[in-house]
Protein backbone atom coordinates (compact mmCIF):
# COMPACT_ATOMS: atom_id res chain seq x y z
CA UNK A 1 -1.98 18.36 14.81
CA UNK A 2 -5.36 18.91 16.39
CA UNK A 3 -6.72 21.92 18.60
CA UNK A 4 -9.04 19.09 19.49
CA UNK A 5 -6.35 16.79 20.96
CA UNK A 6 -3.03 18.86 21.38
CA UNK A 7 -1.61 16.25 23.81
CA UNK A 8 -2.06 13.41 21.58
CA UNK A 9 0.17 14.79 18.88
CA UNK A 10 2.58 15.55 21.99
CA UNK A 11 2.69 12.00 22.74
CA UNK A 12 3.20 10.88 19.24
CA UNK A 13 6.41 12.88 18.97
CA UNK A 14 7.72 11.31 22.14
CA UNK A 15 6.67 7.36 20.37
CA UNK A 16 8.51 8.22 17.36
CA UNK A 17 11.30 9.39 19.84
């Protein structure tokens, strides 16, 4: 849930997925 790294909270969504 950081502007810094937007991808890496889209990534975690698709692990916990």
């Amino acid at each position: 849930s950081t502007s810094l790294q937007p991808y890496s909270e889209v990534f975690g969504l698709q692990r916990f997925r």
